[in-house]
Protein backbone atom coordinates (compact mmCIF):
# COMPACT_ATOMS: atom_id res chain seq x y z
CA UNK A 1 137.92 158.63 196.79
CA UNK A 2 138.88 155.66 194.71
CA UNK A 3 141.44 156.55 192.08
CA UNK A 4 141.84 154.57 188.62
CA UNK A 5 145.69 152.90 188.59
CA UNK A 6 145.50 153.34 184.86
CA UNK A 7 147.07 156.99 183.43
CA UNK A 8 147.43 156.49 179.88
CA UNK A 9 143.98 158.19 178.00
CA UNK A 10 143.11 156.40 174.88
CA UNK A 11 143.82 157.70 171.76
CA UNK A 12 142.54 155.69 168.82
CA UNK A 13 138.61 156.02 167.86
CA UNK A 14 136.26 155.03 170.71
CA UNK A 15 133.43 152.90 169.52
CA UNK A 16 130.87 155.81 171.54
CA UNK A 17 132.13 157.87 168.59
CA UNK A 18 130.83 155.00 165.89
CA UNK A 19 127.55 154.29 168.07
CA UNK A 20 127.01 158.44 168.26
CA UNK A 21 127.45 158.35 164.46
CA UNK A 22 125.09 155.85 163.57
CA UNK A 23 122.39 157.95 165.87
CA UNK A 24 119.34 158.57 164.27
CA UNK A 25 118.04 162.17 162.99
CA UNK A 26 115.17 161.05 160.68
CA UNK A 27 111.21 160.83 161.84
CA UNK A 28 110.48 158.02 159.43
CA UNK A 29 113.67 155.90 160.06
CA UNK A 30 112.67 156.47 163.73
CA UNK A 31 109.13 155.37 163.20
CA UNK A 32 110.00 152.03 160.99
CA UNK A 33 112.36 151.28 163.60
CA UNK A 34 109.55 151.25 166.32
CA UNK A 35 106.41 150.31 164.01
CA UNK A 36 104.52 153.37 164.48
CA UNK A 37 101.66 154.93 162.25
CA UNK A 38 102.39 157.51 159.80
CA UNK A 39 99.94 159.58 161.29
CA UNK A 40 102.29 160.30 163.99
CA UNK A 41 104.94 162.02 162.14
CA UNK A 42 102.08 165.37 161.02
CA UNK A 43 103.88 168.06 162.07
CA UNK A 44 107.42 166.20 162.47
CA UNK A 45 109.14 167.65 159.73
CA UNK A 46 108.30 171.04 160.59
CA UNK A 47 108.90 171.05 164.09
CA UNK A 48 112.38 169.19 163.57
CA UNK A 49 113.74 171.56 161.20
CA UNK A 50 113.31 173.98 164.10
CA UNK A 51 114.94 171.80 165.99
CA UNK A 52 116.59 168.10 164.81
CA UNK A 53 115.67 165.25 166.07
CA UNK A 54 118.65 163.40 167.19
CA UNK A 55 118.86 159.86 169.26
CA UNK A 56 121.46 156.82 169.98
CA UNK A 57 119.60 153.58 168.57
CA UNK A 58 120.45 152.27 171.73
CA UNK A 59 118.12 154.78 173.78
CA UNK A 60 115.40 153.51 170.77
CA UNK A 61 116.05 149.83 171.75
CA UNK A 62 114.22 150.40 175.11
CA UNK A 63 111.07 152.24 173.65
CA UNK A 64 108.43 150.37 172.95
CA UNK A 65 107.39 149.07 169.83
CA UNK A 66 104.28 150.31 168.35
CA UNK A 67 103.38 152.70 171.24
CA UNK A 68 102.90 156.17 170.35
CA UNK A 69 103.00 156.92 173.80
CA UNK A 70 105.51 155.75 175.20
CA UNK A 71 107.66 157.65 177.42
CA UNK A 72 111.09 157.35 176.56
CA UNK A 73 109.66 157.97 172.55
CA UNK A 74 108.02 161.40 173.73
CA UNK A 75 110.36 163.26 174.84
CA UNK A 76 112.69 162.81 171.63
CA UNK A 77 109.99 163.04 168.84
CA UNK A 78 109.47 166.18 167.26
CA UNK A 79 105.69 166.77 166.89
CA UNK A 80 103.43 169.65 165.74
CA UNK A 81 102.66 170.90 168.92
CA UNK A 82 105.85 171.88 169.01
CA UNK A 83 104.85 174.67 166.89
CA UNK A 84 101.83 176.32 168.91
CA UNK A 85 103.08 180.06 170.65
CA UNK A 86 101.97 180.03 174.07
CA UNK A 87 102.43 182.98 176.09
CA UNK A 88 105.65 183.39 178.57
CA UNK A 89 107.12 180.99 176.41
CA UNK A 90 110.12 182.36 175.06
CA UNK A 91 113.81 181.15 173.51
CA UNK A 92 116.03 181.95 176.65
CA UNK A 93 113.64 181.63 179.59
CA UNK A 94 116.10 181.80 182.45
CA UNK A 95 117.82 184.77 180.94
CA UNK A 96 121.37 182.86 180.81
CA UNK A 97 122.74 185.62 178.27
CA UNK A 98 123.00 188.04 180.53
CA UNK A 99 124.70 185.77 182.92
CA UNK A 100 127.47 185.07 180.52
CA UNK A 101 130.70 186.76 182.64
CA UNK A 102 132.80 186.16 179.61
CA UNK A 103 132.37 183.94 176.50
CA UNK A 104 132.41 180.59 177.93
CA UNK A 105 131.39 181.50 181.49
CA UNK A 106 127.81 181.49 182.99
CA UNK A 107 127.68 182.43 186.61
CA UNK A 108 123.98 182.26 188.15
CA UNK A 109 124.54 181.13 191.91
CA UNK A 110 127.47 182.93 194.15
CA UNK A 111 130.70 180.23 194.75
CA UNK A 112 129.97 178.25 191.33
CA UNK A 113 129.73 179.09 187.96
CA UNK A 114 129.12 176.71 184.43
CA UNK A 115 131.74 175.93 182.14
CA UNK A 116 129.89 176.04 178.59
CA UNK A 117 132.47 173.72 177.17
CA UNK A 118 130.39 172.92 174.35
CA UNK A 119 126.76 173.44 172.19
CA UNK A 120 126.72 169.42 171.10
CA UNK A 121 124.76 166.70 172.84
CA UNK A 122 123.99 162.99 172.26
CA UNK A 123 119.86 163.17 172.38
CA UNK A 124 117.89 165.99 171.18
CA UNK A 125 115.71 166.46 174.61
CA UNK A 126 112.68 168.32 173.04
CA UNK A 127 112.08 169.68 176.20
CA UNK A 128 115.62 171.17 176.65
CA UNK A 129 115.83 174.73 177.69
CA UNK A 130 118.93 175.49 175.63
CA UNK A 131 117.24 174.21 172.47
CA UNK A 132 117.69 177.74 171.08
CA UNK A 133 120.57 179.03 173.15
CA UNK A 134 123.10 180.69 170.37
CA UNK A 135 125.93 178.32 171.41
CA UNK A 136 128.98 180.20 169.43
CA UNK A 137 127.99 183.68 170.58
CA UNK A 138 127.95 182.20 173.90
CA UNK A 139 131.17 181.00 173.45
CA UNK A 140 131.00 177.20 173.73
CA UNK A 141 133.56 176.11 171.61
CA UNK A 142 137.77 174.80 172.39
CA UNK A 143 139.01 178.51 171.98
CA UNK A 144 137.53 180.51 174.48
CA UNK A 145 138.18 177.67 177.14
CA UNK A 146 141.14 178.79 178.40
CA UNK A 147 139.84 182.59 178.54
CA UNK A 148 137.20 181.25 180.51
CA UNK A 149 139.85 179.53 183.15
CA UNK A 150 141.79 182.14 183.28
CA UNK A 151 138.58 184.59 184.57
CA UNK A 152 137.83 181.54 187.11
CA UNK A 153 141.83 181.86 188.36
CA UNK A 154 141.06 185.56 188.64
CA UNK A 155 137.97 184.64 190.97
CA UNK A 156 138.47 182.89 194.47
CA UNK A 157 134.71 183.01 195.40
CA UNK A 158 134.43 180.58 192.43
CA UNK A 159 134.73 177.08 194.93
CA UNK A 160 132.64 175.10 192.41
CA UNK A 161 132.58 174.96 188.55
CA UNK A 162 129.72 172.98 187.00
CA UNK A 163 131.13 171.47 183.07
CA UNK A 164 127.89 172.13 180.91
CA UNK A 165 127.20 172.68 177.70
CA UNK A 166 125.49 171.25 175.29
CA UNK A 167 126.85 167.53 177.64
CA UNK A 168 130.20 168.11 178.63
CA UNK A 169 130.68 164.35 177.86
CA UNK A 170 130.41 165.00 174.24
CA UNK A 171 133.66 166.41 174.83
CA UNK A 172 136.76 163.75 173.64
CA UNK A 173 139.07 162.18 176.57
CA UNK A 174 141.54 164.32 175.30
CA UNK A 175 139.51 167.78 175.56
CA UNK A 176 137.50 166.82 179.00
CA UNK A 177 141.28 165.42 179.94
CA UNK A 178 142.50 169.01 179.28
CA UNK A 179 140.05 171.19 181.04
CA UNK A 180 140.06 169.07 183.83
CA UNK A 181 143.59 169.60 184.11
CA UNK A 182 143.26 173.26 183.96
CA UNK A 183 140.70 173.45 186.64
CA UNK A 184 143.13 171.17 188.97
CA UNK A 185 145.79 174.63 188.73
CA UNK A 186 143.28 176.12 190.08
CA UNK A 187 143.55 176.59 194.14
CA UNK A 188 140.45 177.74 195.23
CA UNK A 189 137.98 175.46 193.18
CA UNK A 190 137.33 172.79 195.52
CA UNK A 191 134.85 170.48 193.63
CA UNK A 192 133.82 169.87 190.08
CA UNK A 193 130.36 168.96 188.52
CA UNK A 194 129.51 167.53 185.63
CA UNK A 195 125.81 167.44 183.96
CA UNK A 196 125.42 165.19 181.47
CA UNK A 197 122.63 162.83 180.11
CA UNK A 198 125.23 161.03 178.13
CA UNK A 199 125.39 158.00 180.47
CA UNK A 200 121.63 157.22 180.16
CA UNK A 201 121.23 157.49 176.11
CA UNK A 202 124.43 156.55 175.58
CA UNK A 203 126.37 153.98 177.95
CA UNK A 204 128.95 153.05 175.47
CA UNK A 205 130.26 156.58 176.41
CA UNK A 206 132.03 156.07 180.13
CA UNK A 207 135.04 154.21 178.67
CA UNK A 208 137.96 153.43 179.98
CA UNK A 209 140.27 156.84 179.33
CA UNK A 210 137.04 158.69 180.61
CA UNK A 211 137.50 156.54 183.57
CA UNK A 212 140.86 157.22 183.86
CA UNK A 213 140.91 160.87 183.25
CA UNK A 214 137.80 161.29 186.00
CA UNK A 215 140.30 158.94 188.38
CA UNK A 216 143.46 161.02 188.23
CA UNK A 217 141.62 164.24 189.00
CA UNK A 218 142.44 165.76 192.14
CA UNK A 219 139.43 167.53 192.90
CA UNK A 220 136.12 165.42 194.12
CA UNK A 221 134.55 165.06 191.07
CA UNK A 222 130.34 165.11 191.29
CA UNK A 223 128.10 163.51 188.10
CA UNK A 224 124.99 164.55 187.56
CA UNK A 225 122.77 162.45 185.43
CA UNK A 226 119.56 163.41 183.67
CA UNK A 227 117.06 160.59 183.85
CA UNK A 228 113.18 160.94 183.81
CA UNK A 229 111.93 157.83 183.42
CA UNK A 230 112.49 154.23 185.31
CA UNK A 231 112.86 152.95 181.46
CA UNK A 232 116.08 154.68 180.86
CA UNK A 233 118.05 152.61 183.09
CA UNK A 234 118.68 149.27 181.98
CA UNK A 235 121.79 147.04 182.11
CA UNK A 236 124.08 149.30 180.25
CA UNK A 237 123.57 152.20 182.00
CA UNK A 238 123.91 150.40 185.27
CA UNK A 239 127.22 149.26 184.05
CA UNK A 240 128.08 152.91 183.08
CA UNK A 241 127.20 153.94 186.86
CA UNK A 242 129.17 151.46 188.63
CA UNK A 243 132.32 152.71 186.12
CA UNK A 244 131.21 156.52 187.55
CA UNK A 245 130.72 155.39 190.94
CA UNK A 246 134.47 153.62 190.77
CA UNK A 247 136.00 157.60 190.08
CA UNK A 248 133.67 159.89 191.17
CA UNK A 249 132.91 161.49 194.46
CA UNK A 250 129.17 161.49 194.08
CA UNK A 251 126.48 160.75 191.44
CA UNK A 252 123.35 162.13 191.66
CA UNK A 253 120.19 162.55 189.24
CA UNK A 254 118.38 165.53 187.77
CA UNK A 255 114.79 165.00 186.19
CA UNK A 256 112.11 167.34 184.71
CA UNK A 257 108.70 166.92 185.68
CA UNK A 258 106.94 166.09 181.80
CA UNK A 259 102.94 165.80 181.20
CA UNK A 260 102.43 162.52 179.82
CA UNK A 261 106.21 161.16 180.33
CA UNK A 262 106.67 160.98 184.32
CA UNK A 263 103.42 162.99 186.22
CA UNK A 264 102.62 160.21 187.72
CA UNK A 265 103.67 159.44 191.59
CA UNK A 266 103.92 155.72 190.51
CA UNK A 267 106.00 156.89 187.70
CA UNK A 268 108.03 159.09 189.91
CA UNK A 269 108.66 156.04 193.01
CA UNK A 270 109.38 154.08 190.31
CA UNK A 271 112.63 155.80 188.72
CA UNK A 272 113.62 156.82 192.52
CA UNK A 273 113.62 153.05 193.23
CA UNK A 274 115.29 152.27 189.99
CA UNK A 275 118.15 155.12 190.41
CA UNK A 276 118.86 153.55 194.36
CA UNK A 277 119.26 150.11 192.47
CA UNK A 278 121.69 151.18 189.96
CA UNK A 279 123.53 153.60 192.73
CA UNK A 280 122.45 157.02 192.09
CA UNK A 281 120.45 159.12 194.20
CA UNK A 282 117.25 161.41 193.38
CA UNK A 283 118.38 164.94 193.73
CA UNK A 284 116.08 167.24 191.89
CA UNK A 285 112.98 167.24 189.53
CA UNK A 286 112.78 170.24 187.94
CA UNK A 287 109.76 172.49 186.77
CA UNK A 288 109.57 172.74 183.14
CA UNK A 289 111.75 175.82 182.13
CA UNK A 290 109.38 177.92 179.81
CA UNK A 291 110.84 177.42 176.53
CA UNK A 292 109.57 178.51 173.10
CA UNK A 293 108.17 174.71 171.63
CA UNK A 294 107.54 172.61 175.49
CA UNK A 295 104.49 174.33 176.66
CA UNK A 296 102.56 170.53 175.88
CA UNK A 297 105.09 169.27 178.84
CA UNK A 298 103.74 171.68 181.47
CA UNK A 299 102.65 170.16 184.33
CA UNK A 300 100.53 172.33 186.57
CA UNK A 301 102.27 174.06 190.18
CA UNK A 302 99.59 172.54 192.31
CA UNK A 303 99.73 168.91 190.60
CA UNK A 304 103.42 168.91 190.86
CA UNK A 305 103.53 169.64 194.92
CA UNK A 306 100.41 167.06 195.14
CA UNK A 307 102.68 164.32 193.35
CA UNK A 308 106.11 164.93 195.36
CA UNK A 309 103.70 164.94 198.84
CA UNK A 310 102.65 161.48 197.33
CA UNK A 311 105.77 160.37 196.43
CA UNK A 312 106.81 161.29 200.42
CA UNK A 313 104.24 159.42 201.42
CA UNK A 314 105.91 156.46 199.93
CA UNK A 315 109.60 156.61 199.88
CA UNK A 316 112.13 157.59 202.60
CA UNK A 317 113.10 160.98 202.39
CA UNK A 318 116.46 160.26 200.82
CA UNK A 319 114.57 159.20 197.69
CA UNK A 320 112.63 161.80 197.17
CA UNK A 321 113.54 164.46 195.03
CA UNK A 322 113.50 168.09 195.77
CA UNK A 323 111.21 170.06 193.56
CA UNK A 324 112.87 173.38 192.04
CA UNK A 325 112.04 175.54 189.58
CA UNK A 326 114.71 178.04 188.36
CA UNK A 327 113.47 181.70 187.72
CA UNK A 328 115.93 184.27 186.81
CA UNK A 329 117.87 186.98 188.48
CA UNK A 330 117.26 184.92 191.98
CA UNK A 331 120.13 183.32 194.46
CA UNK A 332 119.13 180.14 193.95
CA UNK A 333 116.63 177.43 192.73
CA UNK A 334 113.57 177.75 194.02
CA UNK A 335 112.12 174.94 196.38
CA UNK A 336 108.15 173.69 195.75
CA UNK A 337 107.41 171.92 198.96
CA UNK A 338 105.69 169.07 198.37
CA UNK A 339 102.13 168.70 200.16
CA UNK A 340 101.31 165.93 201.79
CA UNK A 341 97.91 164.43 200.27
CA UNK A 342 95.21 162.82 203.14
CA UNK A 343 93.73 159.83 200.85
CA UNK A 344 90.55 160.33 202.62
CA UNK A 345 89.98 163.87 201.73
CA UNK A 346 87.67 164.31 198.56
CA UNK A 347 89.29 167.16 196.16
């Protein structure tokens, strides 16, 4: 794996820091910035004090301007139907609190468990399953990290531990630096993942002591990005990729299946293509995870097979996505086959 000859991590204030900053967090700054009605923001306030609305401006720059319905836009605008109950729909729908090993560590799957290094994140998804997940009695924060290694050390079926949060890459150089340090004293974990959305909202992010710090670790390091949408991925985050791509192992993408965002096999090909371009593969598309506020993102069990067997139909198999749904309590994610649509049959 290609190693960065650089080993000094930077130390002054990165200019991710300034653009993360200068986010925005306020419906009607968001909606002068993109020309929208007023009429859109009914319902914004109230849903957002639930949960904030937070986004780069650089994420905004590649939203359309004056399109309520765009798809980059909706899934980071608080609206009212945020706000309807819906049954099943609850704040910690894949039970993760009883998974919690130790403040800090969440083990789901035997032979890897998550690192909750910490509650922050760059974009306010406002689909995100953790959007209510009590981050500091889960212990997310710098303190309980090292009680958290120190269970792992105690643990040699743990081969695998998956940085999470929160993004993991909200972390500085100097605290990712650290805990990927600790995991390195560590003989039995073989590989470390990182989830992280950061690279798509906010490019400015893979710098050069990330770089660095990713390039001295001695343990194959696999990225997972989130992406859902062909739109996400301009220039920047290309750039950002081919930084990754220079350090880590593997980098792969992660997407959630969204009503009105991405159900659409066109849709779908078209971020698959996009990822390939940029040098990331597809790896899953999740079902929506049934938390309290998404229920308007739900996209329908028998739709969702029908688009992935459509998607088959068009891509080789190593762009197509597997689709998983995560229920609690089980060994692992649960695969939807996709069915294979005849265009000839009438449904």
């Amino acid at each position: 794996m290609p190693r960065s000859s650089r080993s000094a991590i930077d130390t002054a204030t990165p200019g991710w820091q300034q653009e993360l900053a200068a986010g925005i967090n306020s419906v009607e700054e968001l909606a002068g910035e993109l020309d929208l009605p007023a009429s859109l923001l009914g319902g914004s306030h109230a849903a957002g004090s639930q949960f904030p609305l937070r986004v780069p401006r650089g994420f905004v720059r590649r939203m359309r301007h004056g399109d309520p319905r765009d798809p980059l836009l909706l899934q980071i605008i608080p609206t009212a139907r945020e706000l309807a109950a819906h049954p099943g729909f609850v704040a910690d729908p894949l039970d993760e609190l009883t998974r919690l090993r130790q403040p800090g560590l969440l083990q789901k799957y035997q032979g890897r468990a998550l690192l909750m290094v910490t509650g922050a994140c760059a974009v306010h998804c406002r689909y995100c399953f953790r959007r209510e997940f009590p981050y500091v009695e889960a212990g997310a924060a710098p303190g309980t990290h090292a009680l958290a290694l120190a269970q792992v050390a105690r643990d040699p079926s743990i081969q695998e531990v998956i940085l999470s949060g929160g993004d993991p890459l909200s972390l500085s150089n100097t605290r990712l630096h650290a805990l990927l340090r600790g995991l390195e004293q560590i003989d039995h974990v073989r590989r470390i993942r990182i989830h992280s959305r950061t690279p798509v909202v906010l490019p400015e992010r893979i710098d050069t002591g990330l770089v660095t710090s990713l390039g001295n670790c001695t343990r194959p390091i696999v990225m997972v990005l989130h992406s859902n949408h062909a739109n996400e991925l301009d220039a920047t985050v290309a750039t950002a990729v081919a930084r990754l791509r220079d350090v880590c192992a593997t980098v792969l993408n992660q997407s959630v299946l969204l009503r009105g965002v991405n159900d659409d096999a066109t849709c779908l090909a078209d971020l698959s293509q996009r990822l390939f371009e940029i040098g990331v593969l597809p790896y899953y598309i999740h079902q929506l995870d049934t938390v309290r506020g998404t229920a308007h993102f739900r996209v329908a069990d028998r739709r969702a097979r029908r688009l992935l067997g459509e998607l088959a139909a068009r891509l080789p198999g190593y762009l197509v996505p597997r689709l998983v749904r995560e229920r609690p309590g089980m060994p692992a994610k649960e695969i939807l086959a996709p069915v294979l649509h005849n265009p000839q049959q009438v449904t």
